[in-house]
N, C-alpha and C. Protein backbone atom coordinates (compact mmCIF):
# COMPACT_ATOMS: atom_id res chain seq x y z
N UNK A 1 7.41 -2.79 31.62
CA UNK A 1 7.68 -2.52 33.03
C UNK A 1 7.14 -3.62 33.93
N UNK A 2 7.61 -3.70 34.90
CA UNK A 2 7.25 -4.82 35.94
C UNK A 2 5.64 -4.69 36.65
N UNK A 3 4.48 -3.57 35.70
CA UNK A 3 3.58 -3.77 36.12
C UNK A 3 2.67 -4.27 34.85
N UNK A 4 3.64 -4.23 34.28
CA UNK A 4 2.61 -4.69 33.13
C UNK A 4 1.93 -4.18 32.12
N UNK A 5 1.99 -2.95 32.25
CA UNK A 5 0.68 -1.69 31.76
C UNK A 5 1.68 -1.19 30.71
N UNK A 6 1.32 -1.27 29.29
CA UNK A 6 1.95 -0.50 27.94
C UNK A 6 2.17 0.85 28.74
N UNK A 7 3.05 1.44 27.61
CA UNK A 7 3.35 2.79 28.02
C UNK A 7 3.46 3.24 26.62
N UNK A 8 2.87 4.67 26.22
CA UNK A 8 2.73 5.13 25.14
C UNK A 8 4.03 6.57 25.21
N UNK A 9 4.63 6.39 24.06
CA UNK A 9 5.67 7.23 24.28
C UNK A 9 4.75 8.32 23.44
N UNK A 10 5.35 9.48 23.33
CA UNK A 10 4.98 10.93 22.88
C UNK A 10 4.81 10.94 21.22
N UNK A 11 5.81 10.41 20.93
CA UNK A 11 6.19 10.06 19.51
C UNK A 11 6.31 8.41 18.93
N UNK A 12 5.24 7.99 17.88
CA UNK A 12 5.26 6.37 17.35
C UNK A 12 6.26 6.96 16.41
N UNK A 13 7.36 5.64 16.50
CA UNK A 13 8.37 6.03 15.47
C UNK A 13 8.56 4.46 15.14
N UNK A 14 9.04 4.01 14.15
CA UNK A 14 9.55 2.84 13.75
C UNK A 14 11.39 2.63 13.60
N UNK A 15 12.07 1.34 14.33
CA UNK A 15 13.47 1.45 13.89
C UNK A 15 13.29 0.34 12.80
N UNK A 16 14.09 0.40 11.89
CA UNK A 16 14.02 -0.56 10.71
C UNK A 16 15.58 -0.70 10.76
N UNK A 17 15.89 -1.87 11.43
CA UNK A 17 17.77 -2.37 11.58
C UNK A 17 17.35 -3.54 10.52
N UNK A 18 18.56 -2.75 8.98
CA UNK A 18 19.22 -3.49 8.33
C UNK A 18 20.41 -4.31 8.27
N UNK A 19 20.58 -5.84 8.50
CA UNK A 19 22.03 -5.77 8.32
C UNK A 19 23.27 -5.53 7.11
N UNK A 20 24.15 -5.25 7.35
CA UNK A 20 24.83 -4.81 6.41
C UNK A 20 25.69 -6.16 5.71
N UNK A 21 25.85 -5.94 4.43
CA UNK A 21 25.96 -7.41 3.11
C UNK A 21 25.28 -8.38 3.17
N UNK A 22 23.65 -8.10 3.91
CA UNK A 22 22.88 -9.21 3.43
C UNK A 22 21.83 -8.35 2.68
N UNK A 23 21.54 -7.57 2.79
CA UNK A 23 20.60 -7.19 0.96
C UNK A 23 21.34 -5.99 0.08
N UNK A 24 20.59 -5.97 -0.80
CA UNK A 24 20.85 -5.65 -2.07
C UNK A 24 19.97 -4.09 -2.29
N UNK A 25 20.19 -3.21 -2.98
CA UNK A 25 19.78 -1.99 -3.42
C UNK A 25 18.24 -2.44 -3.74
N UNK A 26 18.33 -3.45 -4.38
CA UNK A 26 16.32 -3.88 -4.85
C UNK A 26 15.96 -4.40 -3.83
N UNK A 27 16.46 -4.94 -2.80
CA UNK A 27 16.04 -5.31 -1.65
C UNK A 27 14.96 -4.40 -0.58
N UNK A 28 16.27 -3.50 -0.70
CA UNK A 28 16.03 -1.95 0.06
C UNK A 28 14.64 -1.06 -0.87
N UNK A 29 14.77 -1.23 -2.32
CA UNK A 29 13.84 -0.55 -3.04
C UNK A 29 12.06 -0.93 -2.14
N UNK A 30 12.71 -2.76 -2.59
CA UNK A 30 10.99 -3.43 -2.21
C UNK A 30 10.54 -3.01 -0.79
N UNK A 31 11.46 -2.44 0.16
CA UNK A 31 10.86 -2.24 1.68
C UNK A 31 10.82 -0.88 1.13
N UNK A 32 11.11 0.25 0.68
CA UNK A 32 10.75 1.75 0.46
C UNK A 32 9.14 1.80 0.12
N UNK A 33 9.23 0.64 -1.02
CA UNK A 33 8.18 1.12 -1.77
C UNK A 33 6.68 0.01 -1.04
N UNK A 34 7.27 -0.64 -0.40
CA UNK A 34 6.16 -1.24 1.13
C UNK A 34 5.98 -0.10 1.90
N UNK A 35 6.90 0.94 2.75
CA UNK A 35 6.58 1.81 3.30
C UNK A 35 5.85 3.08 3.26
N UNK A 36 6.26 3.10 1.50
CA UNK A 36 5.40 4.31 0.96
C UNK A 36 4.19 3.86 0.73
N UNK A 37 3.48 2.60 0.49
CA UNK A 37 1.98 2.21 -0.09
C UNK A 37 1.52 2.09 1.26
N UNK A 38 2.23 1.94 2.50
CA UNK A 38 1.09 2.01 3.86
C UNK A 38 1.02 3.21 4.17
N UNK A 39 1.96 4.18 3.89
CA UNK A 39 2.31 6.08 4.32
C UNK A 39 0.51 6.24 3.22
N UNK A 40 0.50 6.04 2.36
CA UNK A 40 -0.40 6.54 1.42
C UNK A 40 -1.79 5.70 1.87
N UNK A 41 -1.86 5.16 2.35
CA UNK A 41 -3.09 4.31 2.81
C UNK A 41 -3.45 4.48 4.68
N UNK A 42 -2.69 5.15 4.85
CA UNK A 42 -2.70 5.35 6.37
C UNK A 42 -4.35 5.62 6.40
N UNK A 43 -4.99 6.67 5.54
CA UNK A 43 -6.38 6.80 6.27
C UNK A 43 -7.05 5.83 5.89
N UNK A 44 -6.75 4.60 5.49
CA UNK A 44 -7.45 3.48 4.94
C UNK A 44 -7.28 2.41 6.04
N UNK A 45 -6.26 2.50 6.45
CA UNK A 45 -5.86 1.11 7.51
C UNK A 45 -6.70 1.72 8.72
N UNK A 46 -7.66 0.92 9.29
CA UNK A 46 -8.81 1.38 10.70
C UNK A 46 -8.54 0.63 11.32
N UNK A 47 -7.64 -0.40 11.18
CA UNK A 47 -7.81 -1.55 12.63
C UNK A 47 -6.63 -1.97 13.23
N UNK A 48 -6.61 -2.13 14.48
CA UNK A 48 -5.04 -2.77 14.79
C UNK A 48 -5.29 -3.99 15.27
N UNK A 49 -4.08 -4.11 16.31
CA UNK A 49 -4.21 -5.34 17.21
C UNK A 49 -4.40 -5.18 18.40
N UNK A 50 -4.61 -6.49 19.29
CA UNK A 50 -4.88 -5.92 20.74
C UNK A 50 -3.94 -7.94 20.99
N UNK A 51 -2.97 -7.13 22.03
CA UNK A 51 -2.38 -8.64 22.45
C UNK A 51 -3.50 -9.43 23.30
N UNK A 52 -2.70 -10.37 23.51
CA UNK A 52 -3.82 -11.35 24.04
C UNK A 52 -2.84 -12.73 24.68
N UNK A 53 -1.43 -12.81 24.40
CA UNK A 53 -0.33 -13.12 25.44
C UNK A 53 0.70 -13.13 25.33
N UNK A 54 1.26 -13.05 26.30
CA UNK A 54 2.83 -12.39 25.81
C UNK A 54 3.51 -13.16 26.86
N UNK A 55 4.75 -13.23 26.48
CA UNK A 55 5.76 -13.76 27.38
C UNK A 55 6.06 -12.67 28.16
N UNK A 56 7.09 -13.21 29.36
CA UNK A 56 7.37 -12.22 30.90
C UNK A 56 7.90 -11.70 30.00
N UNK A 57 9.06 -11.99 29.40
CA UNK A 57 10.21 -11.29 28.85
C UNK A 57 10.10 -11.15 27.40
N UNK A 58 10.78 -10.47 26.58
CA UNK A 58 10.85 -10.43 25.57
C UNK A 58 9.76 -10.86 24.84
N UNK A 59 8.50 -9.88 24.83
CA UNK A 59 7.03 -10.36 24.17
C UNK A 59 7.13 -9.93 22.98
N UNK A 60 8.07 -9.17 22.38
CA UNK A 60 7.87 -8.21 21.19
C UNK A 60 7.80 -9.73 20.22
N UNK A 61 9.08 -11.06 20.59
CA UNK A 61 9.05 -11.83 19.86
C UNK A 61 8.37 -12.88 20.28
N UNK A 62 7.53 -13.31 21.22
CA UNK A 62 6.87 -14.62 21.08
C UNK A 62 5.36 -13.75 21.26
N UNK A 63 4.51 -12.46 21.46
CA UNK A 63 3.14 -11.87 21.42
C UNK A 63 2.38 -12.82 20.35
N UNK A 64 1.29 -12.89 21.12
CA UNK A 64 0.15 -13.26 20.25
C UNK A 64 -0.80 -12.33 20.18
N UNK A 65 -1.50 -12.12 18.72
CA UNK A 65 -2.06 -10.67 18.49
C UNK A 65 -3.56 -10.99 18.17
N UNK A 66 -4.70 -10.45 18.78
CA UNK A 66 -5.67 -10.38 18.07
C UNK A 66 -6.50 -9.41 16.94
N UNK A 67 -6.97 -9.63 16.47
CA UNK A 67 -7.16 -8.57 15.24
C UNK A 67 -8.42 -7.48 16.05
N UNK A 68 -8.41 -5.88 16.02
CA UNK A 68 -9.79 -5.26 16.84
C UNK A 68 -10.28 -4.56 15.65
């Protein structure tokens, strides 16, 4: 938003956009079975990030992240 301030929605959800005829069934396996070893480690992972700069626009792709 134009003030700047994150906004936390109600629900953290992840979109995962595949494109279609560029991977393969083992492709798709190796990201399942990435998603299931962080689902299973969730009470293990304690730390995130905290940005530290972002572009006006479109920060999702140029953010710089620090480790907290």
């Amino acid at each position: 938003p134009e003030t700047h301030e994150n906004r936390y929605p109600a629900l953290e959800l992840l979109r995962l956009a595949i494109p279609r005829r560029v991977y393969t069934d083992n492709h798709i396996r190796v990201i399942a079975a990435a998603c299931r070893n962080i689902y299973e480690r969730r009470e293990e992972i304690t730390h995130g990030y905290r940005i530290t700069f972002e572009a006006p626009i479109l920060r999702h792709f140029t953010v710089e992240l620090e480790k907290i």
